[in-house]
PDB file of N, CA and C in Angstrom:
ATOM      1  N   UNK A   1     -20.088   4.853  -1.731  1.00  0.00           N
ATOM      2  CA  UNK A   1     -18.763   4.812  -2.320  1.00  0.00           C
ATOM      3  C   UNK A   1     -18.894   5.049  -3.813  1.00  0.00           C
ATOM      4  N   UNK A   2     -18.460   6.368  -4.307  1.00  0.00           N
ATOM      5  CA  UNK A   2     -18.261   6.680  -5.541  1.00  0.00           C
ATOM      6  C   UNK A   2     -17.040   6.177  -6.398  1.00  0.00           C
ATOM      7  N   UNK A   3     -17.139   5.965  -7.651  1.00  0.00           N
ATOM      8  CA  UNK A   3     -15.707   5.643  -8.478  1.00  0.00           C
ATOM      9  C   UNK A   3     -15.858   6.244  -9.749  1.00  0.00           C
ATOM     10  N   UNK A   4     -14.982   7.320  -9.468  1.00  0.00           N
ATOM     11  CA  UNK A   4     -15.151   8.739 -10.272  1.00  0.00           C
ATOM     12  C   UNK A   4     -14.207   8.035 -11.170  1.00  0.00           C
ATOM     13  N   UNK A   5     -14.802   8.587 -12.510  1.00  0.00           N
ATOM     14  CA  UNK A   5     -14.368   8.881 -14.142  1.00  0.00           C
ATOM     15  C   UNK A   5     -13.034   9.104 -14.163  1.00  0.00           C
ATOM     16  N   UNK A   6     -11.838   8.437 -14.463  1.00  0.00           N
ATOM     17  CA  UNK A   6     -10.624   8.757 -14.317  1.00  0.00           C
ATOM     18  C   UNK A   6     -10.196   9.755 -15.937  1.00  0.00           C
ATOM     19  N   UNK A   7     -11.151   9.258 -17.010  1.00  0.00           N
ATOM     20  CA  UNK A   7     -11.078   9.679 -18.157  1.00  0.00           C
ATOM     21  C   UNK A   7     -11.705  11.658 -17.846  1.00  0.00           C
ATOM     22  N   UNK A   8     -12.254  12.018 -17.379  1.00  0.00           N
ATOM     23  CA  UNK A   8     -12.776  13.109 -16.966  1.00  0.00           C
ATOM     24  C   UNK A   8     -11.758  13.864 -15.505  1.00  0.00           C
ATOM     25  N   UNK A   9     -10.658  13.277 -15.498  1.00  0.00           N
ATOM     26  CA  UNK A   9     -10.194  13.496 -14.061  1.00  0.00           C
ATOM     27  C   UNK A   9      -9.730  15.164 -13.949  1.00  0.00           C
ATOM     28  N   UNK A  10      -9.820  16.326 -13.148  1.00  0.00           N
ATOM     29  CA  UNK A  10      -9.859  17.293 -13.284  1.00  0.00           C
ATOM     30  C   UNK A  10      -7.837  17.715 -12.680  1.00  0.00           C
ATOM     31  N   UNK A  11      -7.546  16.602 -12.259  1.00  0.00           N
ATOM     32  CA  UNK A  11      -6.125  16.584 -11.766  1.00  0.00           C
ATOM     33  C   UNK A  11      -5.822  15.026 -11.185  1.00  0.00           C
ATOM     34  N   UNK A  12      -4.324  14.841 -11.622  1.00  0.00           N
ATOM     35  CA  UNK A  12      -3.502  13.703 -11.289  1.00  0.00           C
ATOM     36  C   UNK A  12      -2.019  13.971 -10.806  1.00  0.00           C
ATOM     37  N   UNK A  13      -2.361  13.837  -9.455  1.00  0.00           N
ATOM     38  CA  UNK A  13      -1.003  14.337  -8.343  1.00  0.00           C
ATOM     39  C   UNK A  13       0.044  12.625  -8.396  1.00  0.00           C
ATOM     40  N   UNK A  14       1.328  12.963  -8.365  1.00  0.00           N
ATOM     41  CA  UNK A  14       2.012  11.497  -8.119  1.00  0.00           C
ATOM     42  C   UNK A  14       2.173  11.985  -6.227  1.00  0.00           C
ATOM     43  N   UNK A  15       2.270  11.020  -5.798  1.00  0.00           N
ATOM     44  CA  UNK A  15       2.613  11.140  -4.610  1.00  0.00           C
ATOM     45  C   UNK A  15       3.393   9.580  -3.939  1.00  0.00           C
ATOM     46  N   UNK A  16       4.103   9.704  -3.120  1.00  0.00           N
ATOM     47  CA  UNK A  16       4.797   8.503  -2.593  1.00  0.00           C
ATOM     48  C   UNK A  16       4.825   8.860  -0.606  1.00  0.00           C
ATOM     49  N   UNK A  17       4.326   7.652  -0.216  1.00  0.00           N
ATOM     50  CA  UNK A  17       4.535   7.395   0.898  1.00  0.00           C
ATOM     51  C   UNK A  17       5.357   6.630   1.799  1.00  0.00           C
ATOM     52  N   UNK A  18       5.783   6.903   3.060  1.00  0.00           N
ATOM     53  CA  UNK A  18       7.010   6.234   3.251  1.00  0.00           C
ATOM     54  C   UNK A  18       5.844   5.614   4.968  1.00  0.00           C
ATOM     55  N   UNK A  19       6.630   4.258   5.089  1.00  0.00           N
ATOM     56  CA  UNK A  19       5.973   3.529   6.529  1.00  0.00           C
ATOM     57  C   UNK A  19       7.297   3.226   7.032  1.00  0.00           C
ATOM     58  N   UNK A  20       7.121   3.131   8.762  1.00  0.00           N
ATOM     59  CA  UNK A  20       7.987   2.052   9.475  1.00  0.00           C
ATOM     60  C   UNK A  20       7.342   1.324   9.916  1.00  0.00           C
ATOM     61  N   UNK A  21       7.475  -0.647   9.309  1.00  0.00           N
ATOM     62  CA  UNK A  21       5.719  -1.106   9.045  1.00  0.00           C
ATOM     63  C   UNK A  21       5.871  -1.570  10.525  1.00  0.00           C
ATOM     64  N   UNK A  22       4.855  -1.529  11.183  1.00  0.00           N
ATOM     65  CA  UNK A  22       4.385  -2.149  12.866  1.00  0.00           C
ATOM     66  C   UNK A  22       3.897  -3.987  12.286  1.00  0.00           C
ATOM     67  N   UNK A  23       3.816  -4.122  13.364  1.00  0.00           N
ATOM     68  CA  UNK A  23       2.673  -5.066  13.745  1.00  0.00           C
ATOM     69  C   UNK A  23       1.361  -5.579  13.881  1.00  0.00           C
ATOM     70  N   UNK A  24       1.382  -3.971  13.931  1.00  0.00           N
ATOM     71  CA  UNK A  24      -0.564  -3.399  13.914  1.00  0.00           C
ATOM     72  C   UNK A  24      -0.583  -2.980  12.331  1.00  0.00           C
ATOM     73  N   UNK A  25      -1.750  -3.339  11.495  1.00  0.00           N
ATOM     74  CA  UNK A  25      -1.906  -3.339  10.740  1.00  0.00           C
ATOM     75  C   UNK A  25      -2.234  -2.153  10.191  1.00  0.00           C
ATOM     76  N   UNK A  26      -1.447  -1.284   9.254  1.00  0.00           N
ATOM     77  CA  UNK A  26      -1.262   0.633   9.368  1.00  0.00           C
ATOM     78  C   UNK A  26      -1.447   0.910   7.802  1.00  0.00           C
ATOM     79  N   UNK A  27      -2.469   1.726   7.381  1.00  0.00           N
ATOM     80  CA  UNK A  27      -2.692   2.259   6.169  1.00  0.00           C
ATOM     81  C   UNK A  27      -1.727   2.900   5.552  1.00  0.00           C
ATOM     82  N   UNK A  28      -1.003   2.528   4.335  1.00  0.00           N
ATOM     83  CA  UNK A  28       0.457   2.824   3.814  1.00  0.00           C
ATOM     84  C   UNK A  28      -0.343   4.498   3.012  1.00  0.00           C
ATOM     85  N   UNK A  29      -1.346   4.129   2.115  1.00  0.00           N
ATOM     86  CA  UNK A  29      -2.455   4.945   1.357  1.00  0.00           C
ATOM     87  C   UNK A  29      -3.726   4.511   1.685  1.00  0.00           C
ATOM     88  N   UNK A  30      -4.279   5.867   1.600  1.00  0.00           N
ATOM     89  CA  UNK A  30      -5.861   5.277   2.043  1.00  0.00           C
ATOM     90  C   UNK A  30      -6.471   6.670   1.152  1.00  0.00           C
ATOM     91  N   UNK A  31      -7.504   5.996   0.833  1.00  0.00           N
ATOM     92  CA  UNK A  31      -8.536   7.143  -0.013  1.00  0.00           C
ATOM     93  C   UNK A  31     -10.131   7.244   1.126  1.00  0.00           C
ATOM     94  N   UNK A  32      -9.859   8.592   1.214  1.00  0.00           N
ATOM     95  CA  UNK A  32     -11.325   8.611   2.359  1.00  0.00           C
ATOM     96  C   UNK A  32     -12.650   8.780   1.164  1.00  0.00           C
ATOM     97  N   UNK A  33     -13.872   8.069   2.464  1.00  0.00           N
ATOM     98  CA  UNK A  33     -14.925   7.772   1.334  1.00  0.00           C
ATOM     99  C   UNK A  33     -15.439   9.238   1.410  1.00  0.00           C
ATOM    100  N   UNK A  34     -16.152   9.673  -0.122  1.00  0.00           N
ATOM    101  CA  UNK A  34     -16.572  10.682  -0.477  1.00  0.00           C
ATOM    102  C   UNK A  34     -15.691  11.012  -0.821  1.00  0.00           C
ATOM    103  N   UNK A  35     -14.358  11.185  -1.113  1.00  0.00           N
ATOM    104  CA  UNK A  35     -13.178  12.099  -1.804  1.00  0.00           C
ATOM    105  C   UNK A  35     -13.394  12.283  -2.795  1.00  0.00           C
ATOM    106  N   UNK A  36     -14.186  11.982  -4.069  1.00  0.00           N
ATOM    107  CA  UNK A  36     -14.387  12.256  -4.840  1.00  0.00           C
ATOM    108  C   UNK A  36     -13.050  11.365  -5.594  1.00  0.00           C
ATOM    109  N   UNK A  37     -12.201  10.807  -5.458  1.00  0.00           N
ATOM    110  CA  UNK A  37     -10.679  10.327  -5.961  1.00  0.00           C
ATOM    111  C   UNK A  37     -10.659   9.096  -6.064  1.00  0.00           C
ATOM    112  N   UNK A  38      -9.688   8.302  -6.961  1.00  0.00           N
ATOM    113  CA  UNK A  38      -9.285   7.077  -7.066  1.00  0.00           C
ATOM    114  C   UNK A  38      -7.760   6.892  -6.819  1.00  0.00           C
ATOM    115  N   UNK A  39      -7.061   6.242  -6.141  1.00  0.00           N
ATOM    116  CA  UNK A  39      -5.820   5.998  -5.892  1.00  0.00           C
ATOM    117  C   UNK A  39      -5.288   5.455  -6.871  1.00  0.00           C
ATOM    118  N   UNK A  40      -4.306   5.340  -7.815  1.00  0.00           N
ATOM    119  CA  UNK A  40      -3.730   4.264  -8.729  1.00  0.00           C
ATOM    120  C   UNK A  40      -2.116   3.840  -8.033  1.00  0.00           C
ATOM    121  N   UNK A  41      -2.571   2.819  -7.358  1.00  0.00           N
ATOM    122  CA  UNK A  41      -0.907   1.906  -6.802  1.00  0.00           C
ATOM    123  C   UNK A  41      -0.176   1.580  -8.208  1.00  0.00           C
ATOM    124  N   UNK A  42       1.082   2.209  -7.798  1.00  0.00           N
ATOM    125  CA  UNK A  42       2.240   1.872  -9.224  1.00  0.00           C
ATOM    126  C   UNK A  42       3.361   1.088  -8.474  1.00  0.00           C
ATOM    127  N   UNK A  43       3.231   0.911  -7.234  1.00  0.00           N
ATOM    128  CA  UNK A  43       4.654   0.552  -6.893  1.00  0.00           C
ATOM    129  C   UNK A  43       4.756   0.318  -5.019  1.00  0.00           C
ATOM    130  N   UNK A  44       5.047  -0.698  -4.951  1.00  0.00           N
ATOM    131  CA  UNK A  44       5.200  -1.012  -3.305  1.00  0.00           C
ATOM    132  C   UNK A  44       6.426  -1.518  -3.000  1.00  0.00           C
ATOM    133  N   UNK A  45       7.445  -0.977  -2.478  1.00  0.00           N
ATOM    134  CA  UNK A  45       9.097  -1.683  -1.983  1.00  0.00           C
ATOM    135  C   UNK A  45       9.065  -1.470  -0.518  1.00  0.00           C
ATOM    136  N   UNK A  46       8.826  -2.926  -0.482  1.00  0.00           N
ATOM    137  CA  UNK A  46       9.450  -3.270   1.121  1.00  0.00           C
ATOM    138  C   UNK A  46      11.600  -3.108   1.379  1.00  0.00           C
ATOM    139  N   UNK A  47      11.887  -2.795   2.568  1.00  0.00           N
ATOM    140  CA  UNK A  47      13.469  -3.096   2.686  1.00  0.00           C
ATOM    141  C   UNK A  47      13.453  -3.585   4.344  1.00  0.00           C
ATOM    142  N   UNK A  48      13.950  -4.875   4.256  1.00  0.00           N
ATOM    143  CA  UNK A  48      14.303  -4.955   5.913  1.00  0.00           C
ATOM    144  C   UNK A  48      15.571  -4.747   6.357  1.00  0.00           C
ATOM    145  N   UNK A  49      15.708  -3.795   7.207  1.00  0.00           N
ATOM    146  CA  UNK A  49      16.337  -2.930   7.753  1.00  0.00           C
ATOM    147  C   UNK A  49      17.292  -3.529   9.188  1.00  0.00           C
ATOM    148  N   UNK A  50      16.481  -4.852   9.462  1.00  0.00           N
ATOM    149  CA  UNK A  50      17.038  -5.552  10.707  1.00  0.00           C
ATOM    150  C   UNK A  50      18.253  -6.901  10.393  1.00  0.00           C
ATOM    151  N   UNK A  51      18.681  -7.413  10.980  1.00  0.00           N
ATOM    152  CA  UNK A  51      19.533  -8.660  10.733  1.00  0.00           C
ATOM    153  C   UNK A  51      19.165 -10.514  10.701  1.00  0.00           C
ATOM    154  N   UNK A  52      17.389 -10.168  10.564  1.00  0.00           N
ATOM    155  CA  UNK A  52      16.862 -10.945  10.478  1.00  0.00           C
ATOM    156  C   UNK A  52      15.720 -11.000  10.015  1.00  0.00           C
ATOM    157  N   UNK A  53      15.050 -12.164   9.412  1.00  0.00           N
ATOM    158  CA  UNK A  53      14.594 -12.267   8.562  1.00  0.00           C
ATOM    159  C   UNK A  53      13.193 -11.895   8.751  1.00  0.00           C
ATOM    160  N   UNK A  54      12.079 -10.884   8.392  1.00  0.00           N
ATOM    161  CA  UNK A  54      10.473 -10.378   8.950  1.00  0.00           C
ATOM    162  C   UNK A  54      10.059 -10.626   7.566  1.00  0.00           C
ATOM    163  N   UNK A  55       8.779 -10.708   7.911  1.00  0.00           N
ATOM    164  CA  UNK A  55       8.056 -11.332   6.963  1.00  0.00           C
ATOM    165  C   UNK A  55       6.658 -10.024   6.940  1.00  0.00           C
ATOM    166  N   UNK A  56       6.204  -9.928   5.678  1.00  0.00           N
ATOM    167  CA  UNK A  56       5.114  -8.749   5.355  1.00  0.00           C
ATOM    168  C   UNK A  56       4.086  -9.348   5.004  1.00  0.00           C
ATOM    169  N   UNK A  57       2.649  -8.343   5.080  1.00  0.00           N
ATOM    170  CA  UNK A  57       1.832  -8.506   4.802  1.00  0.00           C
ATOM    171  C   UNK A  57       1.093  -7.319   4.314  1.00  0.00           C
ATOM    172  N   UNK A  58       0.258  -7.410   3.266  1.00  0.00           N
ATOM    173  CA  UNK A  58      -0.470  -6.484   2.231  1.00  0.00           C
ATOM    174  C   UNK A  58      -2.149  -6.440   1.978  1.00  0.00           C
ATOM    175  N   UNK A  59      -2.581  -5.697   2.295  1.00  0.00           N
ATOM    176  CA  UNK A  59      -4.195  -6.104   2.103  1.00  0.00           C
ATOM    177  C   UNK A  59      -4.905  -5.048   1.869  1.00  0.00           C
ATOM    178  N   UNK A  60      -5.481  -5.103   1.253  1.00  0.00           N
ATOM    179  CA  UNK A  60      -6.454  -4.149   0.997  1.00  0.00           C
ATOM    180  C   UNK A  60      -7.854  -3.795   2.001  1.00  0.00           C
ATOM    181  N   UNK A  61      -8.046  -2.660   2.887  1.00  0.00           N
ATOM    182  CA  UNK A  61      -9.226  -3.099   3.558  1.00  0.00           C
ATOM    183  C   UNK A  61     -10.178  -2.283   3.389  1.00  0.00           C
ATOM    184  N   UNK A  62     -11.356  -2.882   3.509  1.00  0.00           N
ATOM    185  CA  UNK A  62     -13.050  -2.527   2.671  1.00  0.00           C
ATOM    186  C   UNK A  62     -13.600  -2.870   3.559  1.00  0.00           C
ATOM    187  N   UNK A  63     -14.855  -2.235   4.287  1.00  0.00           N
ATOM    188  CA  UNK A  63     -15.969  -2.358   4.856  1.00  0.00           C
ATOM    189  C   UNK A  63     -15.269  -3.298   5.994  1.00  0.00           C
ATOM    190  N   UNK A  64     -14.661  -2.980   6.379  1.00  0.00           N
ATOM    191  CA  UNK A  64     -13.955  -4.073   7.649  1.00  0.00           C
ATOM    192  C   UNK A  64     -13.421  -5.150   7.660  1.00  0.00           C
ATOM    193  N   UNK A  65     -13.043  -5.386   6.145  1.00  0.00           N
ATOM    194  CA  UNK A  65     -12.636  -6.727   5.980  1.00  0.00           C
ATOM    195  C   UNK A  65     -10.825  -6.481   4.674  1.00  0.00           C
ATOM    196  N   UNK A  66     -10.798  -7.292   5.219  1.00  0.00           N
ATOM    197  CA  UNK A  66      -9.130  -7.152   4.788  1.00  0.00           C
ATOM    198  C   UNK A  66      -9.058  -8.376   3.873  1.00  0.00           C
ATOM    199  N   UNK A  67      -8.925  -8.039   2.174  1.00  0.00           N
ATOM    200  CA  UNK A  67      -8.273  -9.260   0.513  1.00  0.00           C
ATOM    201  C   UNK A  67      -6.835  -8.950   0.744  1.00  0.00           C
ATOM    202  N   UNK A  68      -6.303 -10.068   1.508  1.00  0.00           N
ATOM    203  CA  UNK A  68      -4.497 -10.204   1.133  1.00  0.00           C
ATOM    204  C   UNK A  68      -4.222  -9.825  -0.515  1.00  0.00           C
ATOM    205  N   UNK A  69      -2.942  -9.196  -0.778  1.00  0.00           N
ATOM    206  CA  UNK A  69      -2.666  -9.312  -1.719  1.00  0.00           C
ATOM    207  C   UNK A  69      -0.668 -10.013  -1.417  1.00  0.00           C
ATOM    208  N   UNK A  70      -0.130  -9.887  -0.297  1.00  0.00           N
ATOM    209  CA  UNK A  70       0.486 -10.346  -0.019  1.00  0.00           C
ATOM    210  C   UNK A  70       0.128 -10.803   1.318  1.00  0.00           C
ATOM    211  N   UNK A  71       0.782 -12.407   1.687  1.00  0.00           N
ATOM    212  CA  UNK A  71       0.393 -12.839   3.137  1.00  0.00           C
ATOM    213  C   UNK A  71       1.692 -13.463   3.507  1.00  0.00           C
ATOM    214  N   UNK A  72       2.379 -13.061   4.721  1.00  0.00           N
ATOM    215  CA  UNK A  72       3.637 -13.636   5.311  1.00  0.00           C
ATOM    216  C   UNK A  72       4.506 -13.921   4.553  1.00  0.00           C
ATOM    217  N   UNK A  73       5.198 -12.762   3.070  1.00  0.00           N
ATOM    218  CA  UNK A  73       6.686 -13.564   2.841  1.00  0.00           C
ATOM    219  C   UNK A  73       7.753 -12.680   3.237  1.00  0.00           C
ATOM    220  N   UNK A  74       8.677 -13.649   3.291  1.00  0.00           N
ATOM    221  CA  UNK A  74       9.452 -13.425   4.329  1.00  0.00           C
ATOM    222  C   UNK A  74      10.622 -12.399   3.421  1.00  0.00           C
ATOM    223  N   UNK A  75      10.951 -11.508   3.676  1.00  0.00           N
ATOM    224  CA  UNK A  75      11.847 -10.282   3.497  1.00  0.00           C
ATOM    225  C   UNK A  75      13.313 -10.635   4.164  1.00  0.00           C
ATOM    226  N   UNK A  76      13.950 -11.135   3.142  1.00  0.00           N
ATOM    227  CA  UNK A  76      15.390 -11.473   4.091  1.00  0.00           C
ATOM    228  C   UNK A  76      16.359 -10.411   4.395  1.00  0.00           C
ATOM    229  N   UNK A  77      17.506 -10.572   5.573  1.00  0.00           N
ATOM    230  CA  UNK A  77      18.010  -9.441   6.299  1.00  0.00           C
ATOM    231  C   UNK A  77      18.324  -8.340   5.250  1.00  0.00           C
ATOM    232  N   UNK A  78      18.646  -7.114   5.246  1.00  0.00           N
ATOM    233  CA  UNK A  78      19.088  -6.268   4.792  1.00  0.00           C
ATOM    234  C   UNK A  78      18.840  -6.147   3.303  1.00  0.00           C
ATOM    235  N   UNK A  79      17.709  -6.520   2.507  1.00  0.00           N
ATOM    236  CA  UNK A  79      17.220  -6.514   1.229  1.00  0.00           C
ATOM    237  C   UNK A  79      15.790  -6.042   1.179  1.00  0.00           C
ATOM    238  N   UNK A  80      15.630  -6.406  -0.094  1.00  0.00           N
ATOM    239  CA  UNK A  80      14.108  -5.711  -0.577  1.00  0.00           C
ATOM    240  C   UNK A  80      13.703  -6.687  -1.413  1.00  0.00           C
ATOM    241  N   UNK A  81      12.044  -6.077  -1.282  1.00  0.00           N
ATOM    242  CA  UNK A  81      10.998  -6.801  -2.007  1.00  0.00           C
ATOM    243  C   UNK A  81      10.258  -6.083  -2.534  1.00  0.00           C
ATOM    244  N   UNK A  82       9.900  -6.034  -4.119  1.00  0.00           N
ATOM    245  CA  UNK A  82       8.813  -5.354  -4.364  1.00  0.00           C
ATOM    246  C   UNK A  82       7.966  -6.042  -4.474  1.00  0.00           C
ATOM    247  N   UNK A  83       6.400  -5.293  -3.812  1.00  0.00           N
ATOM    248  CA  UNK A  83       5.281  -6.611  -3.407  1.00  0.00           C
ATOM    249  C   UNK A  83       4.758  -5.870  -4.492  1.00  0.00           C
ATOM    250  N   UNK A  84       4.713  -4.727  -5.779  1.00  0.00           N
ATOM    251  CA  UNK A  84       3.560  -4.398  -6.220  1.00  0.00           C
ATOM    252  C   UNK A  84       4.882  -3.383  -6.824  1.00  0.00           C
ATOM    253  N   UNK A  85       4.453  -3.912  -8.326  1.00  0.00           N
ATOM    254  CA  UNK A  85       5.237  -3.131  -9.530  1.00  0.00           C
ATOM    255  C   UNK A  85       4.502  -2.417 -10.511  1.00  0.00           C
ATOM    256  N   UNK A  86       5.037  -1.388 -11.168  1.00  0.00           N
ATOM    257  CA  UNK A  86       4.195  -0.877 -12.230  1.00  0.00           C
ATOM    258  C   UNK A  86       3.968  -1.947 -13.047  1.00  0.00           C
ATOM    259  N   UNK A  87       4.043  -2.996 -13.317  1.00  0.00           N
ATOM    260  CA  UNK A  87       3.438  -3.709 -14.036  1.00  0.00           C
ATOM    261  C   UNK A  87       2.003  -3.969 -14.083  1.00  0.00           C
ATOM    262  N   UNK A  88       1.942  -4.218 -12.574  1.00  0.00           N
ATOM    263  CA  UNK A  88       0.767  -4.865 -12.231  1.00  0.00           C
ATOM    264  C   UNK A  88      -0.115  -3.999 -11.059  1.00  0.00           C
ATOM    265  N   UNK A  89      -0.380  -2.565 -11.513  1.00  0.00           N
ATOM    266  CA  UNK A  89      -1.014  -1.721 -10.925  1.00  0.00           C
ATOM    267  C   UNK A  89      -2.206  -1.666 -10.730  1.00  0.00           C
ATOM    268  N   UNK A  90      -3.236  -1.421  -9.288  1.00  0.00           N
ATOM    269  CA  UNK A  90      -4.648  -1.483  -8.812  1.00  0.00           C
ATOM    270  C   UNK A  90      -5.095  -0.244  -8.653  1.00  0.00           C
ATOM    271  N   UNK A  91      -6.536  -0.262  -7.892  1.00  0.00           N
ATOM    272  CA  UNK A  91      -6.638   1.235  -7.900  1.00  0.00           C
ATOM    273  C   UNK A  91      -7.366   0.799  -6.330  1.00  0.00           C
ATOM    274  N   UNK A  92      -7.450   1.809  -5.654  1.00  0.00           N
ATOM    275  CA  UNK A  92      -7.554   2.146  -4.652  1.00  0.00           C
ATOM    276  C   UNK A  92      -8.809   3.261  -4.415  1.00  0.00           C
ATOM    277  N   UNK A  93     -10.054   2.578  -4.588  1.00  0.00           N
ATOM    278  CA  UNK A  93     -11.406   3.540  -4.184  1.00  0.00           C
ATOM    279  C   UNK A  93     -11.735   4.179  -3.217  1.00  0.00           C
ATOM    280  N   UNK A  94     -12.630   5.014  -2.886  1.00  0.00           N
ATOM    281  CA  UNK A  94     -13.242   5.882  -2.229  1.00  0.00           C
ATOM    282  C   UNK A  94     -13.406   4.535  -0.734  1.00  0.00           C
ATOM    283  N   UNK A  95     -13.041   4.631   0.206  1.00  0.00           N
ATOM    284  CA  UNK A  95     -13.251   4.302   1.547  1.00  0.00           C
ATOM    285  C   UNK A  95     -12.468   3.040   1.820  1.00  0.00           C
ATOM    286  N   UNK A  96     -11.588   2.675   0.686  1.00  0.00           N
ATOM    287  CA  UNK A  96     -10.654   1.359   0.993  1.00  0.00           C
ATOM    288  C   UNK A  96      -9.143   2.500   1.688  1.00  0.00           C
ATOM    289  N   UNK A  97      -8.254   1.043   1.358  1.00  0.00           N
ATOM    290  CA  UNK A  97      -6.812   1.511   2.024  1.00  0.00           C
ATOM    291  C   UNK A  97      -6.056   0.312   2.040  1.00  0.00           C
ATOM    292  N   UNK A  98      -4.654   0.697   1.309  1.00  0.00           N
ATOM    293  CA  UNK A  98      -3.863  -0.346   1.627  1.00  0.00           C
ATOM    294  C   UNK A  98      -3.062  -0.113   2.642  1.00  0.00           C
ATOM    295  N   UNK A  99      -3.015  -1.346   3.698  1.00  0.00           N
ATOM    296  CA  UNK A  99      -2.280  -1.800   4.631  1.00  0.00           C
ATOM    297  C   UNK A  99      -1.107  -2.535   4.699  1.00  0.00           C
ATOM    298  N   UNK A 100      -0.524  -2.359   5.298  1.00  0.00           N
ATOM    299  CA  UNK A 100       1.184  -3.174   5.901  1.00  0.00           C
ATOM    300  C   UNK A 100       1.057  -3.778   7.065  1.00  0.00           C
ATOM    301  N   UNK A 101       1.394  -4.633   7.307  1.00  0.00           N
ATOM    302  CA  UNK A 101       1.954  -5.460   8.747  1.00  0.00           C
ATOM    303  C   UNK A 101       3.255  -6.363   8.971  1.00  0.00           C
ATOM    304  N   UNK A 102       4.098  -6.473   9.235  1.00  0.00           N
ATOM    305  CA  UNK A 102       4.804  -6.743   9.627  1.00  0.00           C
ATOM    306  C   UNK A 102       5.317  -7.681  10.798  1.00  0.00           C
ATOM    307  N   UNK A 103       6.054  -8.884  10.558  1.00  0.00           N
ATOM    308  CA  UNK A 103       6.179 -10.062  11.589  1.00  0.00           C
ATOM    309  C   UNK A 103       6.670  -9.202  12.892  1.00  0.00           C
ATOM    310  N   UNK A 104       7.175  -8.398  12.688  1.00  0.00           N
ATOM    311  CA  UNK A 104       8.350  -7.778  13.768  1.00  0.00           C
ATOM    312  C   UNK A 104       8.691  -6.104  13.602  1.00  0.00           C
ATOM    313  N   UNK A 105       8.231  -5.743  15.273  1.00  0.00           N
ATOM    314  CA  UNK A 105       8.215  -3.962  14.674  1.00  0.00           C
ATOM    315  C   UNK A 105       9.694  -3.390  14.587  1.00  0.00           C
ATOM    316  N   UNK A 106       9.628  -2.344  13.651  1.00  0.00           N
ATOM    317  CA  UNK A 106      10.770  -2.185  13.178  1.00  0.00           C
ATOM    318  C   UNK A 106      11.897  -2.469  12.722  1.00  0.00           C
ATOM    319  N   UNK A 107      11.903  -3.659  11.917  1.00  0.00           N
ATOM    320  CA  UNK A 107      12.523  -4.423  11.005  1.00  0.00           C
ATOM    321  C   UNK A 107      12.186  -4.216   9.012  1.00  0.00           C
ATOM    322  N   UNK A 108      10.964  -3.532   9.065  1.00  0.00           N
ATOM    323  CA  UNK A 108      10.784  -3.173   7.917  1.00  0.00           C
ATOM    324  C   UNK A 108      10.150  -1.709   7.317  1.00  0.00           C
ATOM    325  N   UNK A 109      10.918  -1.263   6.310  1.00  0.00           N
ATOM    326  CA  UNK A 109      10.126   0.298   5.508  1.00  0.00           C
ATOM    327  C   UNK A 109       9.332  -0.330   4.442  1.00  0.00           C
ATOM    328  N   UNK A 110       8.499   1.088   3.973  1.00  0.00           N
ATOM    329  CA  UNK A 110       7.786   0.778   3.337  1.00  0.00           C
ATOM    330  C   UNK A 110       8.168   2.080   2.223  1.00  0.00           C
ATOM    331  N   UNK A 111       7.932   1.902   1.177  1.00  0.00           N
ATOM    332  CA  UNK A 111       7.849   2.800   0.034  1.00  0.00           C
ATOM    333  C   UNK A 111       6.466   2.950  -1.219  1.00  0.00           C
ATOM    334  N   UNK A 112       5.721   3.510  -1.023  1.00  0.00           N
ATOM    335  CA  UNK A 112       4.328   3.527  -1.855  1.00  0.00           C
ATOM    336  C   UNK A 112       4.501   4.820  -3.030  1.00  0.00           C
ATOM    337  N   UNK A 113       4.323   4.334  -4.165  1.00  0.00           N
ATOM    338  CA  UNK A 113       4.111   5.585  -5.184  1.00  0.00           C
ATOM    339  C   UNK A 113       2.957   5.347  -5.845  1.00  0.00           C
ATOM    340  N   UNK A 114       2.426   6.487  -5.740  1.00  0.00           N
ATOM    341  CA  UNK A 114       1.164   6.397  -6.097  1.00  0.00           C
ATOM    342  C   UNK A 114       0.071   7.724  -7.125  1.00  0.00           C
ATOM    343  N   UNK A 115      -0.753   7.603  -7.733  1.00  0.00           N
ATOM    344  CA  UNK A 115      -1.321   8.389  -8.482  1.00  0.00           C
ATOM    345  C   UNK A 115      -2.399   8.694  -7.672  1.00  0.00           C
ATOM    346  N   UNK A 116      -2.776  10.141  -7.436  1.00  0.00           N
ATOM    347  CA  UNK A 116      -4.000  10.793  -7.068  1.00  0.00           C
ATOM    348  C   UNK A 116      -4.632  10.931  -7.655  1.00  0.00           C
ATOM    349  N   UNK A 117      -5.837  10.780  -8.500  1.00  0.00           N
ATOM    350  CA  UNK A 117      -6.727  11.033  -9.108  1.00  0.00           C
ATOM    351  C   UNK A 117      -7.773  11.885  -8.840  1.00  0.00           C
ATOM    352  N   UNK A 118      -8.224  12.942  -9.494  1.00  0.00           N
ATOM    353  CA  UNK A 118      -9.717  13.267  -8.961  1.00  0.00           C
ATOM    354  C   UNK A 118     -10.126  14.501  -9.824  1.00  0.00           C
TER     355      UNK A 118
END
């Protein structure tokens, strides 16, 4: 797992991803290992979409193991949550991936904006 020079970066794509988060735990962004790239997370908005209340979950997963960065809060009916603001932006290396899960399938979207690096 490489973690290429962002100061040397030869291009920086914005890109945004959209989820309908499951149950099963589903890569919102993922950087494959060897890409030569670093992900920079600027922004994560959950919206639940159902009439009751689902609850999210956020993790980062590495070598088979999943660091919560959010664990079970609860997303009330027909609103939003941002779990991850430009404030407080991570980066996303060569063979990780952030994940979504969700109390209940199809009760919640997902919105990811994100910086490509490489």
């Amino acid at each position: 797992m490489a973690n290429p020079n962002i100061v040397t970066a030869a291009s920086v794509y914005g890109r945004t991803t959209l989820q309908q988060v499951t149950t099963t735990p589903t890569a919102i962004a993922s950087n494959a290992a060897n890409s030569n790239k670093v992900l920079k997370i600027n922004a994560l908005i959950v919206t639940n979409v159902s009439n009751n209340v689902a609850n999210i979950t956020a993790d980062i997963f590495r070598s088979g193991t999943a660091a919560h960065i959010a664990r079970l809060i609860p997303v009330p009916p027909q609103s939003s949550l941002v779990v991850i603001a430009k404030e407080n932006p991570f980066y996303i290396v060569e063979g990780d991936a952030l994940r979504l899960t969700a109390s209940a399938n199809s009760a919640l979207d997902a919105v990811c904006s994100f910086e490509e690096v490489g």
